[in-house]
C-alpha atoms as a PDB file:
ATOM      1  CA  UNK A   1       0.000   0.000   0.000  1.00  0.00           C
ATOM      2  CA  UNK A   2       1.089   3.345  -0.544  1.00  0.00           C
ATOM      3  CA  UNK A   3      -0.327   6.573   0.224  1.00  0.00           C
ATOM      4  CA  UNK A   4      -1.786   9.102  -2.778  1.00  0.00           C
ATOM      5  CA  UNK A   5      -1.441  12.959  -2.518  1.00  0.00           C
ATOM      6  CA  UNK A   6      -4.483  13.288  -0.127  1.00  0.00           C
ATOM      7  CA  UNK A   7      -2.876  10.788   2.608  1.00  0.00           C
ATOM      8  CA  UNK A   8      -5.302   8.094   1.903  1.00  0.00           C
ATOM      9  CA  UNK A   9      -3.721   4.465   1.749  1.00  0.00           C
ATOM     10  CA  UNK A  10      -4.186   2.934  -1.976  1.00  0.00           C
ATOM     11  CA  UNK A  11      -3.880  -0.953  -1.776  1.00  0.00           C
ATOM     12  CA  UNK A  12      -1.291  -2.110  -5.296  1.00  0.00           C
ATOM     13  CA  UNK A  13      -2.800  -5.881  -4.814  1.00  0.00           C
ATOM     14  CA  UNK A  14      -0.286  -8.323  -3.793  1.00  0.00           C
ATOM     15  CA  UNK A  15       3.095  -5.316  -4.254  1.00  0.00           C
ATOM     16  CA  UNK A  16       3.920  -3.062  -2.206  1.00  0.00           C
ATOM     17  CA  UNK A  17       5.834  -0.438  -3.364  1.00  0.00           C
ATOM     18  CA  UNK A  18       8.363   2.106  -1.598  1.00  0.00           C
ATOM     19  CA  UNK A  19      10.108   4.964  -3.321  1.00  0.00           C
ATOM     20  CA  UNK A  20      12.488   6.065  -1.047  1.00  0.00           C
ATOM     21  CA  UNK A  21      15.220   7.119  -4.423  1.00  0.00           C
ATOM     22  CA  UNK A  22      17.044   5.733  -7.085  1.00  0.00           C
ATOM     23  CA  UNK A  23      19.617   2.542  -6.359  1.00  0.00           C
ATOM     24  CA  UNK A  24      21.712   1.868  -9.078  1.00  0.00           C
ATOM     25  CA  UNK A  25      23.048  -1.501  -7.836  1.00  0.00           C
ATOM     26  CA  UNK A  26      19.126  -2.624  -8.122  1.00  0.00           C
ATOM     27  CA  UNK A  27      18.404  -6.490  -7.264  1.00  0.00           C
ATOM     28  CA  UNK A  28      16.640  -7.247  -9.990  1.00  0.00           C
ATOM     29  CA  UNK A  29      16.594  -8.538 -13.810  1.00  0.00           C
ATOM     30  CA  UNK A  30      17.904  -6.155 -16.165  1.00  0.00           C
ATOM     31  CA  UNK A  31      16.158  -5.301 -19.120  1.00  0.00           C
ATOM     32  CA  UNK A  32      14.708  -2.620 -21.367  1.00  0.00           C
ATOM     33  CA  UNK A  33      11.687  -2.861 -23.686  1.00  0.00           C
ATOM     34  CA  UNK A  34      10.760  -0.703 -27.337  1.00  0.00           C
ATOM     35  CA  UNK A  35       8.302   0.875 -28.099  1.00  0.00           C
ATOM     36  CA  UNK A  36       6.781   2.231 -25.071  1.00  0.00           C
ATOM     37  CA  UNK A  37       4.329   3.840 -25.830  1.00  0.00           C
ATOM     38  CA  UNK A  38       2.912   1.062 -27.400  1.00  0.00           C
ATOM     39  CA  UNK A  39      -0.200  -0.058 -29.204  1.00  0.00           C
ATOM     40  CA  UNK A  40      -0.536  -3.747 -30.583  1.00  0.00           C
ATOM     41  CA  UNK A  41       2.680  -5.089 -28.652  1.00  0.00           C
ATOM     42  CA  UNK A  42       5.991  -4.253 -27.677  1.00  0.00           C
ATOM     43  CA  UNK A  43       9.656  -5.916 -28.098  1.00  0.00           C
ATOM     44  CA  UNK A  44      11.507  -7.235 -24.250  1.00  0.00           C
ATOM     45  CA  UNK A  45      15.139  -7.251 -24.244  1.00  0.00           C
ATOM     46  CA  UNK A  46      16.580  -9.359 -21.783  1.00  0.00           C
ATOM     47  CA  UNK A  47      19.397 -12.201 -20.785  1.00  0.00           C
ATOM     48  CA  UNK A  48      17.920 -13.140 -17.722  1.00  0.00           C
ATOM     49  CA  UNK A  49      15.558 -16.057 -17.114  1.00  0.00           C
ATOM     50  CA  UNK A  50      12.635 -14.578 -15.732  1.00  0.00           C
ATOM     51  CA  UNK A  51       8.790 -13.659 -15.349  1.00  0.00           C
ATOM     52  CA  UNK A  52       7.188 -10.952 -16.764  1.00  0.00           C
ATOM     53  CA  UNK A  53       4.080  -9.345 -15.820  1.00  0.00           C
ATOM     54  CA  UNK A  54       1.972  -6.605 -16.861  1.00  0.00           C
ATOM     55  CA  UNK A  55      -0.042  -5.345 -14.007  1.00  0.00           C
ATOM     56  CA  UNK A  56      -3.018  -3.022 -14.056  1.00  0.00           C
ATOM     57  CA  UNK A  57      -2.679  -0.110 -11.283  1.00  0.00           C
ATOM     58  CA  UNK A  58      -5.530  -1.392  -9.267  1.00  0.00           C
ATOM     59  CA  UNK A  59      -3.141  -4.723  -8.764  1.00  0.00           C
ATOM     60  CA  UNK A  60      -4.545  -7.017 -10.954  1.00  0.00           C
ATOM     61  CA  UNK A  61      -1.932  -9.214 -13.308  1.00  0.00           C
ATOM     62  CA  UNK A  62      -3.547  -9.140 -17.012  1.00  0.00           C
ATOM     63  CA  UNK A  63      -0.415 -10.870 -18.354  1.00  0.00           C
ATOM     64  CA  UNK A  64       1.880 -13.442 -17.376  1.00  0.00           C
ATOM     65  CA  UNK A  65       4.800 -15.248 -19.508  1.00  0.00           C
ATOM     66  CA  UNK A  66       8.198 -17.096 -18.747  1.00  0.00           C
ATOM     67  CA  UNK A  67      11.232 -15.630 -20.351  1.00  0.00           C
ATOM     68  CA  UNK A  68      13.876 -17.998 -21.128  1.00  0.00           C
ATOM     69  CA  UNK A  69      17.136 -17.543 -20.307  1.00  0.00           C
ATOM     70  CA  UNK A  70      19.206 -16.365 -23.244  1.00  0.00           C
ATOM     71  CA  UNK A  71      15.697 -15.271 -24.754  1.00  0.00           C
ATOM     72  CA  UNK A  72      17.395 -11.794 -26.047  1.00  0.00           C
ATOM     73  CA  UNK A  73      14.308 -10.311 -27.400  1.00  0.00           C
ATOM     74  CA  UNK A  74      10.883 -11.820 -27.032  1.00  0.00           C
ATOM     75  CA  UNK A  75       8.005  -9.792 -28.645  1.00  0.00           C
ATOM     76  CA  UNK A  76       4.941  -9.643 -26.061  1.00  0.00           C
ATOM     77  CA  UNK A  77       1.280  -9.169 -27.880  1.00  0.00           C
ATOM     78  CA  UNK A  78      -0.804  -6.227 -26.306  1.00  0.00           C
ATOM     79  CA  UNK A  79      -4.155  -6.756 -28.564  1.00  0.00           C
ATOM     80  CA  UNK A  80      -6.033  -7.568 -25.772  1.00  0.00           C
ATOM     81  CA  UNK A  81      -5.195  -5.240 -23.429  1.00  0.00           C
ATOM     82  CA  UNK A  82      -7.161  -1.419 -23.218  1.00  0.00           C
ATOM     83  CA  UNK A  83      -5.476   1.803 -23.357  1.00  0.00           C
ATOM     84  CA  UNK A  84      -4.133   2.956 -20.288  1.00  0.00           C
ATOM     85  CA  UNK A  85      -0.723   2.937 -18.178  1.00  0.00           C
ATOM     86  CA  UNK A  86       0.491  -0.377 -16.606  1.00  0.00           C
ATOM     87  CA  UNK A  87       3.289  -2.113 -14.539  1.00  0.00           C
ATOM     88  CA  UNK A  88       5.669  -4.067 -16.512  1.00  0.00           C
ATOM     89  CA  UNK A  89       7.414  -6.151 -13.833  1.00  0.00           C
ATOM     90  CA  UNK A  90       9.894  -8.951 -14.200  1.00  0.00           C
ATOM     91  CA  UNK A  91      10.672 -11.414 -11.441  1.00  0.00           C
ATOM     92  CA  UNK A  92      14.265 -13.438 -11.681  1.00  0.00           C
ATOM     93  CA  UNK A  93      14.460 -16.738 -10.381  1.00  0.00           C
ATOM     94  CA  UNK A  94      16.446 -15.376  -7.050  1.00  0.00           C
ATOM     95  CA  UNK A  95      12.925 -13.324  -6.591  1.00  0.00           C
ATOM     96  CA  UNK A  96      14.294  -9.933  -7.263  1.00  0.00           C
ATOM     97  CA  UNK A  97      12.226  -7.639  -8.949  1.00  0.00           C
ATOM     98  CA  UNK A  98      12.718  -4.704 -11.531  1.00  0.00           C
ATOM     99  CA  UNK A  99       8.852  -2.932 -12.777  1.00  0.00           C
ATOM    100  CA  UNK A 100       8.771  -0.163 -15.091  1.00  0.00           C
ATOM    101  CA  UNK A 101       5.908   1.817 -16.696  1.00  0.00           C
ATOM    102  CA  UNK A 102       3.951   1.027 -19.438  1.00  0.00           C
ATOM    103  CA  UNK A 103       2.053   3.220 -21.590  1.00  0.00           C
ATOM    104  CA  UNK A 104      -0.582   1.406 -23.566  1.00  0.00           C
ATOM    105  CA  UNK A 105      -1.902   3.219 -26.615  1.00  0.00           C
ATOM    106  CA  UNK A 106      -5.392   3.189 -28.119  1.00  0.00           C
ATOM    107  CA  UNK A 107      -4.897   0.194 -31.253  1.00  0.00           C
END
């Protein structure tokens, strides 16, 4: 949970996050992703085995997939998925975790 501009305590569903600043020796998977914005899908660039996840802001997981280890890049379809801005989190197999933000376009 993490509190909004008015105080009030907004639940993320099973993630809690904590912005204290940026750590550059981060924990978890790196990767980067293209294009973002997106509209039908976007391209995931990674050497790390690990999950990904795209996660609505009220919490809820509206994509899961494995990435292989070695996978390089691994084109993830967005078709289903409405407009709007969304967590893209990967998980490695130690459990550390790296999210970024998603922008989802209008197809």
């Amino acid at each position: 949970r993490i509190n909004n501009f008015n105080g009030n305590r907004i639940d993320m569903g099973c993630y809690e996050l904590w912005m204290t600043g940026l750590d550059e020796a981060a924990s978890g998977p790196e990767f980067y992703f293209y294009p973002n914005p997106a509209r039908d899908y976007f391209t995931l660039v990674t050497e790390e085995q690990a999950m990904v996840k795209i996660i609505e802001l009220s919490g809820r997981t509206v994509l899961q997939t494995q990435c292989p280890e070695g996978g390089k890049e691994i084109r993830i379809d967005l078709g289903h998925l409405v407009a709007g801005t969304y967590l893209l989190v990967l998980e490695d197999m130690a459990g550390g975790i790296t999210a970024e933000k998603l922008i989802i376009l209008q197809h």
